[in-house]
N, C-alpha and C. Protein backbone atom coordinates (compact mmCIF):
# COMPACT_ATOMS: atom_id res chain seq x y z
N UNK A 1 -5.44 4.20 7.08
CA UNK A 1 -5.99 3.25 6.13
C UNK A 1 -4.83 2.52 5.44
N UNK A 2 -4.90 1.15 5.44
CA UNK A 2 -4.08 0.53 4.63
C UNK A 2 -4.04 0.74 3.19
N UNK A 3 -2.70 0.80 3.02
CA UNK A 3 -2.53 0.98 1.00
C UNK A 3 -2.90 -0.37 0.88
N UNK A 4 -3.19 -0.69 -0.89
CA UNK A 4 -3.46 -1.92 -1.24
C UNK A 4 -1.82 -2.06 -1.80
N UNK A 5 -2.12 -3.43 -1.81
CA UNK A 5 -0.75 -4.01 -2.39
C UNK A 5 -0.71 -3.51 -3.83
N UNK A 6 0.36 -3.62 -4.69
CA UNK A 6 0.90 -3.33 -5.94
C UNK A 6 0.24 -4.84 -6.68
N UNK A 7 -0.28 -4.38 -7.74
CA UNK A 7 -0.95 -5.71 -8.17
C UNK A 7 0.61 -5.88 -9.10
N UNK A 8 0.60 -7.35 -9.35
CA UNK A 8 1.65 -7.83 -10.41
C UNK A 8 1.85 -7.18 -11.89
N UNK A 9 2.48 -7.17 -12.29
CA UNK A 9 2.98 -6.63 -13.93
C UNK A 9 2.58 -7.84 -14.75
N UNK A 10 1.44 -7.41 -15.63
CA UNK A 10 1.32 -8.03 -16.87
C UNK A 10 2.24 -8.45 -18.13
N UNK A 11 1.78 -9.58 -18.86
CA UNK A 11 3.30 -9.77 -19.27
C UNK A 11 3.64 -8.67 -20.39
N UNK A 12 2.79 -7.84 -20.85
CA UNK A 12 2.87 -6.59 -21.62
C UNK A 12 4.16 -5.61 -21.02
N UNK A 13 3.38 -5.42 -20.14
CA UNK A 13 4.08 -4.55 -19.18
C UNK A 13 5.60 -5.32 -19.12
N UNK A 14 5.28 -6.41 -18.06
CA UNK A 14 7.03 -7.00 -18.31
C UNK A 14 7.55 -6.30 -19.31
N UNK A 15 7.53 -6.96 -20.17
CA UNK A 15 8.38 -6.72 -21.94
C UNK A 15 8.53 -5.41 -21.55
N UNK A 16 7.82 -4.46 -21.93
CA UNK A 16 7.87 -3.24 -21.82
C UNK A 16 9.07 -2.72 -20.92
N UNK A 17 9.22 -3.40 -19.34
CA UNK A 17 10.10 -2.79 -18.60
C UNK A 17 11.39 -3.22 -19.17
N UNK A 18 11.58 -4.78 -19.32
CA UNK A 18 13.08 -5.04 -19.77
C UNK A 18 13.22 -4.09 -20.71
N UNK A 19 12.15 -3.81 -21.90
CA UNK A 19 12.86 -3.59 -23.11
C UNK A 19 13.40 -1.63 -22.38
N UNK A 20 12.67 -0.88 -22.21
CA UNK A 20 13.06 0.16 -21.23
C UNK A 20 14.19 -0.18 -20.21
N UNK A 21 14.86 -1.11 -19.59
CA UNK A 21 15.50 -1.02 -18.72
C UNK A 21 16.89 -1.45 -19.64
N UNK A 22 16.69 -2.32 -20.82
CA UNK A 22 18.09 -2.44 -21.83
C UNK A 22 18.29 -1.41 -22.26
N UNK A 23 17.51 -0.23 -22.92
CA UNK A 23 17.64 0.55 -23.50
C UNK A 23 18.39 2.11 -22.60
N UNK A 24 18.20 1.67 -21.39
CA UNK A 24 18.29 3.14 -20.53
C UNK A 24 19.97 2.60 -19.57
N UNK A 25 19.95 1.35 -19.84
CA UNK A 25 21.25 1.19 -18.84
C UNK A 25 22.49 0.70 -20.04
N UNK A 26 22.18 -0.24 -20.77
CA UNK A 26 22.98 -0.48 -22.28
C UNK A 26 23.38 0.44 -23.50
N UNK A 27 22.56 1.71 -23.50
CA UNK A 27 22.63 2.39 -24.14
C UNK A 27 22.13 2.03 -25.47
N UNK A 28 21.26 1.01 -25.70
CA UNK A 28 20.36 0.29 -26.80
C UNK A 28 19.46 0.88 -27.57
N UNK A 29 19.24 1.11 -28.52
CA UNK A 29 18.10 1.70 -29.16
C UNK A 29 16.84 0.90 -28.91
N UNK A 30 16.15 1.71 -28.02
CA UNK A 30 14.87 0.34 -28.07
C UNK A 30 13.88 0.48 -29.12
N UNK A 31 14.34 0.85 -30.64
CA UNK A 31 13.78 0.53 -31.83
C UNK A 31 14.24 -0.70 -32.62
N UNK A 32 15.28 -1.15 -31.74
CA UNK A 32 16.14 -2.31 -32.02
C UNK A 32 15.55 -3.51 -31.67
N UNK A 33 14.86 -3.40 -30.86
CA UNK A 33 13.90 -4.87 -30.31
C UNK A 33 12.67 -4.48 -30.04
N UNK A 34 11.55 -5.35 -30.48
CA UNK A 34 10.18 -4.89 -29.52
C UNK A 34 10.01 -6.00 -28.97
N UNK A 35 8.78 -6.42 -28.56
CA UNK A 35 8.56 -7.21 -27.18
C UNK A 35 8.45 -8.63 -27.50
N UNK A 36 8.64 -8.46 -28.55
CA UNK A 36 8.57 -10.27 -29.37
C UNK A 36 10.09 -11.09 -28.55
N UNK A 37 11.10 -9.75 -29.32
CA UNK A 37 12.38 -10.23 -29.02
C UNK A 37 12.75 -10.62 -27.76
N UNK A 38 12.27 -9.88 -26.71
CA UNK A 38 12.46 -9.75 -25.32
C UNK A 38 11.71 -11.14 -24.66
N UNK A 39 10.37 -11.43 -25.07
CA UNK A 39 9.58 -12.14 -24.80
C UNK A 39 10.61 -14.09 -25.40
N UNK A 40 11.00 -13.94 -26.56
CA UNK A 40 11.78 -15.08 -26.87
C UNK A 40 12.87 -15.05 -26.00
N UNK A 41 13.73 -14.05 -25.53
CA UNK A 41 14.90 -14.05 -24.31
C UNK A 41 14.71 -14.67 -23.19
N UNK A 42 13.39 -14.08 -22.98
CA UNK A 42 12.51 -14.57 -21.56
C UNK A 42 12.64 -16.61 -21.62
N UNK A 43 12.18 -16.36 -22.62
CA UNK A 43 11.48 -18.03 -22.73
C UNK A 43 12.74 -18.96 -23.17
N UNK A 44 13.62 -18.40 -23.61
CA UNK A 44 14.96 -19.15 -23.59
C UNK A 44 15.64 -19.43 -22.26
N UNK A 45 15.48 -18.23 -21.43
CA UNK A 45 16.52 -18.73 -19.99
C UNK A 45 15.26 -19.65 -19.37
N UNK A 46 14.23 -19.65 -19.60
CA UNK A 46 13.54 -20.42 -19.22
C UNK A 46 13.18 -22.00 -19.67
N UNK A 47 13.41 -22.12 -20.67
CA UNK A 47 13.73 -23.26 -21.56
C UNK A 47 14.75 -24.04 -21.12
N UNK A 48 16.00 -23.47 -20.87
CA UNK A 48 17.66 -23.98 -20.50
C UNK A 48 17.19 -24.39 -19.01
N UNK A 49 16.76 -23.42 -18.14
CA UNK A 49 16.63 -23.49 -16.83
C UNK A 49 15.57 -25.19 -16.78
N UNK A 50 14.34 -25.32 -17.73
CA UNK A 50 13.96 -26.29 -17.54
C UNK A 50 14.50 -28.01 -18.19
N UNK A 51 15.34 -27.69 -19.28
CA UNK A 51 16.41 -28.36 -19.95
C UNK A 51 17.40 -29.11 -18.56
N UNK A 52 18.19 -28.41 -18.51
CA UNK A 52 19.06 -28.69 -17.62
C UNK A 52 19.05 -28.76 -16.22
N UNK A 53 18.06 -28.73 -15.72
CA UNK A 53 17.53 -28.51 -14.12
C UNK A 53 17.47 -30.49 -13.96
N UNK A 54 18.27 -30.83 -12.92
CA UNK A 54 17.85 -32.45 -12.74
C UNK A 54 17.36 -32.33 -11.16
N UNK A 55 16.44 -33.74 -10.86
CA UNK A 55 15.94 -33.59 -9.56
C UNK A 55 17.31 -33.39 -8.47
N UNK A 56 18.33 -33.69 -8.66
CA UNK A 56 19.12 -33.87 -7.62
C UNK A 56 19.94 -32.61 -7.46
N UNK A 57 20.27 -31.83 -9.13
CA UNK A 57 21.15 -30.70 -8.92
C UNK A 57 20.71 -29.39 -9.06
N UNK A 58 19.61 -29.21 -9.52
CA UNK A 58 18.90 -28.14 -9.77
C UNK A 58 19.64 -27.24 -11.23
N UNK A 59 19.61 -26.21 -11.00
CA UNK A 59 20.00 -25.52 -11.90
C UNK A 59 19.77 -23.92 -11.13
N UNK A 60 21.31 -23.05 -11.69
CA UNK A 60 21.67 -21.79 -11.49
C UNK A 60 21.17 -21.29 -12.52
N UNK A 61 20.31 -19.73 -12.00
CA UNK A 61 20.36 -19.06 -13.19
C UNK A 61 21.19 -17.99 -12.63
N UNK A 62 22.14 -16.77 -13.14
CA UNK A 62 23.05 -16.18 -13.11
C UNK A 62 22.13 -14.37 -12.84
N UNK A 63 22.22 -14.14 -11.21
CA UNK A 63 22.00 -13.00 -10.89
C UNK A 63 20.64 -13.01 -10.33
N UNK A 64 20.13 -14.46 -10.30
CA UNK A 64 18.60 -14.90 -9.75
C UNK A 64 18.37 -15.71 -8.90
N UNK A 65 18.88 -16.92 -8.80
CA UNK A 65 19.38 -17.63 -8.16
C UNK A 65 18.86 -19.40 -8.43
N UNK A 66 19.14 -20.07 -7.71
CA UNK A 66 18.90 -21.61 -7.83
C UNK A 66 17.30 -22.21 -7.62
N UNK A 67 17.46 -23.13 -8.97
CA UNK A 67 15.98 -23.55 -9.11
C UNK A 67 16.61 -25.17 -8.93
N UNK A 68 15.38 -25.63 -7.29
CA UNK A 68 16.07 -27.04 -6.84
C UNK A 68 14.37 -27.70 -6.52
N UNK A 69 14.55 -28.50 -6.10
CA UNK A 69 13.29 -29.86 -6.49
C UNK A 69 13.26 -30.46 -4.89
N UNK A 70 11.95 -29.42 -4.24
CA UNK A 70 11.58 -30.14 -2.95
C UNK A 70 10.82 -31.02 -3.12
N UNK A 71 11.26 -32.10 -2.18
CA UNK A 71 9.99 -33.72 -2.26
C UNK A 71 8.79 -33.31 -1.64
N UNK A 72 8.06 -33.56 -1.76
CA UNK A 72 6.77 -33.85 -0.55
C UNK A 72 6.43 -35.25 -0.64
N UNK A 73 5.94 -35.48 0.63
CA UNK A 73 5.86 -36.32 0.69
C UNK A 73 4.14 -36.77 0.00
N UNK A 74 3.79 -38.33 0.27
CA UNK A 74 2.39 -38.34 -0.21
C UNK A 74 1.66 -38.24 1.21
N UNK A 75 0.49 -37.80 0.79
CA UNK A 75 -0.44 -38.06 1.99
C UNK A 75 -1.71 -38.86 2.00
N UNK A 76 -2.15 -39.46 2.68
CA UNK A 76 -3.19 -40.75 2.88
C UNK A 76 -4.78 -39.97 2.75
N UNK A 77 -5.42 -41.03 2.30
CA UNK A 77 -6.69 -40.16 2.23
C UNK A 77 -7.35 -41.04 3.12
N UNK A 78 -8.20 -40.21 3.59
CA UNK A 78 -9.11 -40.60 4.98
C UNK A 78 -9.60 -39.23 5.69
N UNK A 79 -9.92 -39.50 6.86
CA UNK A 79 -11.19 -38.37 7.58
C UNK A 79 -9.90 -37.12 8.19
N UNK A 80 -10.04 -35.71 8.06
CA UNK A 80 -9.19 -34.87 8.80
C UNK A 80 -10.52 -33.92 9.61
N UNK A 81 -10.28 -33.18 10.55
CA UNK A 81 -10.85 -32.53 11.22
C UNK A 81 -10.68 -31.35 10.55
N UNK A 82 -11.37 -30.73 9.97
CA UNK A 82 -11.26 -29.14 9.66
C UNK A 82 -12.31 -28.20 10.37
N UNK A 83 -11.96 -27.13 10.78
CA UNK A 83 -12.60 -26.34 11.20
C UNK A 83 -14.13 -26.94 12.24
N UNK A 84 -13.51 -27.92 12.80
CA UNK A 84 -14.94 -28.65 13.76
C UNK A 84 -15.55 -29.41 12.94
N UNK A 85 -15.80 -30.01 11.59
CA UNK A 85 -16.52 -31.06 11.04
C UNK A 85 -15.46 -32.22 10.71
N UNK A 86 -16.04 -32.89 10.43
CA UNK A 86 -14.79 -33.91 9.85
C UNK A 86 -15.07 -33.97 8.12
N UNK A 87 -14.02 -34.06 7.29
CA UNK A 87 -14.26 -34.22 5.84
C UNK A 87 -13.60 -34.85 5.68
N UNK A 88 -13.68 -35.51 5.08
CA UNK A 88 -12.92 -36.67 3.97
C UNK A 88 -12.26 -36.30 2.36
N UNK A 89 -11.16 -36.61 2.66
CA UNK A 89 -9.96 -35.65 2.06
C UNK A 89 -9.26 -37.16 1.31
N UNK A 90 -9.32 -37.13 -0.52
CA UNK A 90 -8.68 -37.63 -0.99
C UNK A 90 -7.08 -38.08 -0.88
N UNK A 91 -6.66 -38.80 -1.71
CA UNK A 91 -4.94 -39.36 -1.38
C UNK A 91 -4.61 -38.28 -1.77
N UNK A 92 -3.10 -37.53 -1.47
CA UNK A 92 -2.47 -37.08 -3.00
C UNK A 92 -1.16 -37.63 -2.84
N UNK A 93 -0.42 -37.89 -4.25
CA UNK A 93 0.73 -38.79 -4.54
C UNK A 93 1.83 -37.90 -3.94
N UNK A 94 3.26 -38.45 -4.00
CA UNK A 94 4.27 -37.80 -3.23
C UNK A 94 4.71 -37.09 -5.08
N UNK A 95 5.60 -36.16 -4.84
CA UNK A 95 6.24 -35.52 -5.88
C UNK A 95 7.23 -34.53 -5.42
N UNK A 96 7.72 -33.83 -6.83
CA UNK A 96 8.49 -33.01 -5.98
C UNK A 96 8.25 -31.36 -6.77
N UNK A 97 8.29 -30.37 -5.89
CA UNK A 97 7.96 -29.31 -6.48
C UNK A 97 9.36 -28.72 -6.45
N UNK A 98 9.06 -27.74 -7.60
CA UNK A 98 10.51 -26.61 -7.54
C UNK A 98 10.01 -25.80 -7.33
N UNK A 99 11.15 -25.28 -6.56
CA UNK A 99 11.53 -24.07 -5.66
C UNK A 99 12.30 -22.99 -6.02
N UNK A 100 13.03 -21.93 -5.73
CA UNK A 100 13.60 -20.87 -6.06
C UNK A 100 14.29 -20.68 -4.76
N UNK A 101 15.71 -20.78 -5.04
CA UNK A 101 16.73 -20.07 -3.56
C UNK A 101 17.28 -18.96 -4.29
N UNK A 102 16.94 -17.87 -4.00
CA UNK A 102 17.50 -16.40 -4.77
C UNK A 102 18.91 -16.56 -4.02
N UNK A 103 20.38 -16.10 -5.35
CA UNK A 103 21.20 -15.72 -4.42
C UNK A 103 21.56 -14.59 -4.03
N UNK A 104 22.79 -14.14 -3.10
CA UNK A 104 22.99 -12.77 -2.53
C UNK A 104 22.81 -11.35 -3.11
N UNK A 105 23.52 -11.59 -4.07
CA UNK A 105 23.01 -10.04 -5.07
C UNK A 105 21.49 -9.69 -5.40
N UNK A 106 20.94 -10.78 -5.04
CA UNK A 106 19.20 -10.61 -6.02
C UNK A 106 18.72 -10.22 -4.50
N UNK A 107 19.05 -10.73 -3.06
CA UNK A 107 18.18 -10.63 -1.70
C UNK A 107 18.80 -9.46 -1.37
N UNK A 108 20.19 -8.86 -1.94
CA UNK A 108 20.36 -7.69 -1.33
C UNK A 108 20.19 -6.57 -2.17
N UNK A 109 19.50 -6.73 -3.41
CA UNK A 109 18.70 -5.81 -4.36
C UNK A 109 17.52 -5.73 -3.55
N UNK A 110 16.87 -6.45 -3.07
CA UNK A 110 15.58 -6.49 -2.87
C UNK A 110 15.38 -5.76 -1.41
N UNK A 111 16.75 -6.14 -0.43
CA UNK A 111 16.79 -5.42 1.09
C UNK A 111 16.55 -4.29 0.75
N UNK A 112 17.28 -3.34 -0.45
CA UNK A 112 17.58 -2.43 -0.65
C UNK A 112 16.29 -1.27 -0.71
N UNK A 113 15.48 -2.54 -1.89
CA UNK A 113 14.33 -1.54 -2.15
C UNK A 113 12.88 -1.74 -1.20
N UNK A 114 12.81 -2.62 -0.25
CA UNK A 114 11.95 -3.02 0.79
C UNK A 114 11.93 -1.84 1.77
N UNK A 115 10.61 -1.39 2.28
CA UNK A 115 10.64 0.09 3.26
C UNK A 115 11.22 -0.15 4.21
N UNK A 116 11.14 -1.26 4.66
CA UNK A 116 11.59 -1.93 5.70
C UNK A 116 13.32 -1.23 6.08
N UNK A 117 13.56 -1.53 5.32
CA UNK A 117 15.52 -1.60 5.40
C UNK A 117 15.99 -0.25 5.23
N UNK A 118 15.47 1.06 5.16
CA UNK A 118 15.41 1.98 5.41
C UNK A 118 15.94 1.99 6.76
N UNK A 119 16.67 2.61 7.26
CA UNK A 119 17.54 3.14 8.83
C UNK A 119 17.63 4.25 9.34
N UNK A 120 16.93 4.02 10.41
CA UNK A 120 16.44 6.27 10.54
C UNK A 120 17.99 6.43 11.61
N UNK A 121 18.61 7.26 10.82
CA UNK A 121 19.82 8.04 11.63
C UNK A 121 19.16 8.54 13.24
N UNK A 122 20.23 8.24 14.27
CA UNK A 122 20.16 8.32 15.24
C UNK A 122 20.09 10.32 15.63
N UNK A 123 19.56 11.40 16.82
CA UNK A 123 19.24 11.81 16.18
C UNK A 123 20.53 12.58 17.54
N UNK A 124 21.69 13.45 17.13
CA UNK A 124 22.40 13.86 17.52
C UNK A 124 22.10 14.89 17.97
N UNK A 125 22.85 15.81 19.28
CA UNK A 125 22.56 16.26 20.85
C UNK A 125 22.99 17.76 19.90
């Protein structure tokens, strides 16, 4: 039987882990901050990241990686074939969405903890 996936962390929870993960690796009193504080930290690198992010250069965040601005293009509205009927499918305008390129330290945190990347030793004679 398949496991279910891990549902996402609430933003409670979030807070909760940073403020637990400053406190256990910094040596922090985590009576020193509660989740207000953590929650304004949050929303500051996020603030700067949207501050300073331009369509052309994006913006680094440090240990996460690059937030950059894919175009799409627009698409025409008129008849598409879906699934054997035909529907009629509004314009939508061209724009550009952002994206996330994680860099090396953050994809090789993540190899790390993926089941996947686990390597079963070969099994000697």
């Amino acid at each position: 039987m398949a496991k279910k996936p891990k549902k996402s962390l609430s933003q409670t929870e979030y807070f909760d882990k940073v403020l637990k993960y400053l406190a256990k690796v910094h040596d922090w009193d985590p009576t020193d901050f509660d989740r207000s504080d953590i929650k304004a930290m949050v929303e500051a690198v996020v603030q700067v990241a949207i501050r300073f992010s331009s369509r052309k250069n994006g913006c680094a965040i440090p240990g996460l990686g690059k937030i950059f601005f894919h175009f799409k293009k627009a698409c025409p509205a008129g008849k598409r074939k879906m699934f054997g009927k035909t529907v009629e499918v509004g314009a939508k305008p061209a724009e550009y969405v952002p994206k996330l390129r994680p860099n090396k330290a953050f994809k090789d945190a993540m190899a790390k903890r993926s089941p996947d990347s686990k390597k079963k030793g070969k099994k000697s004679k």
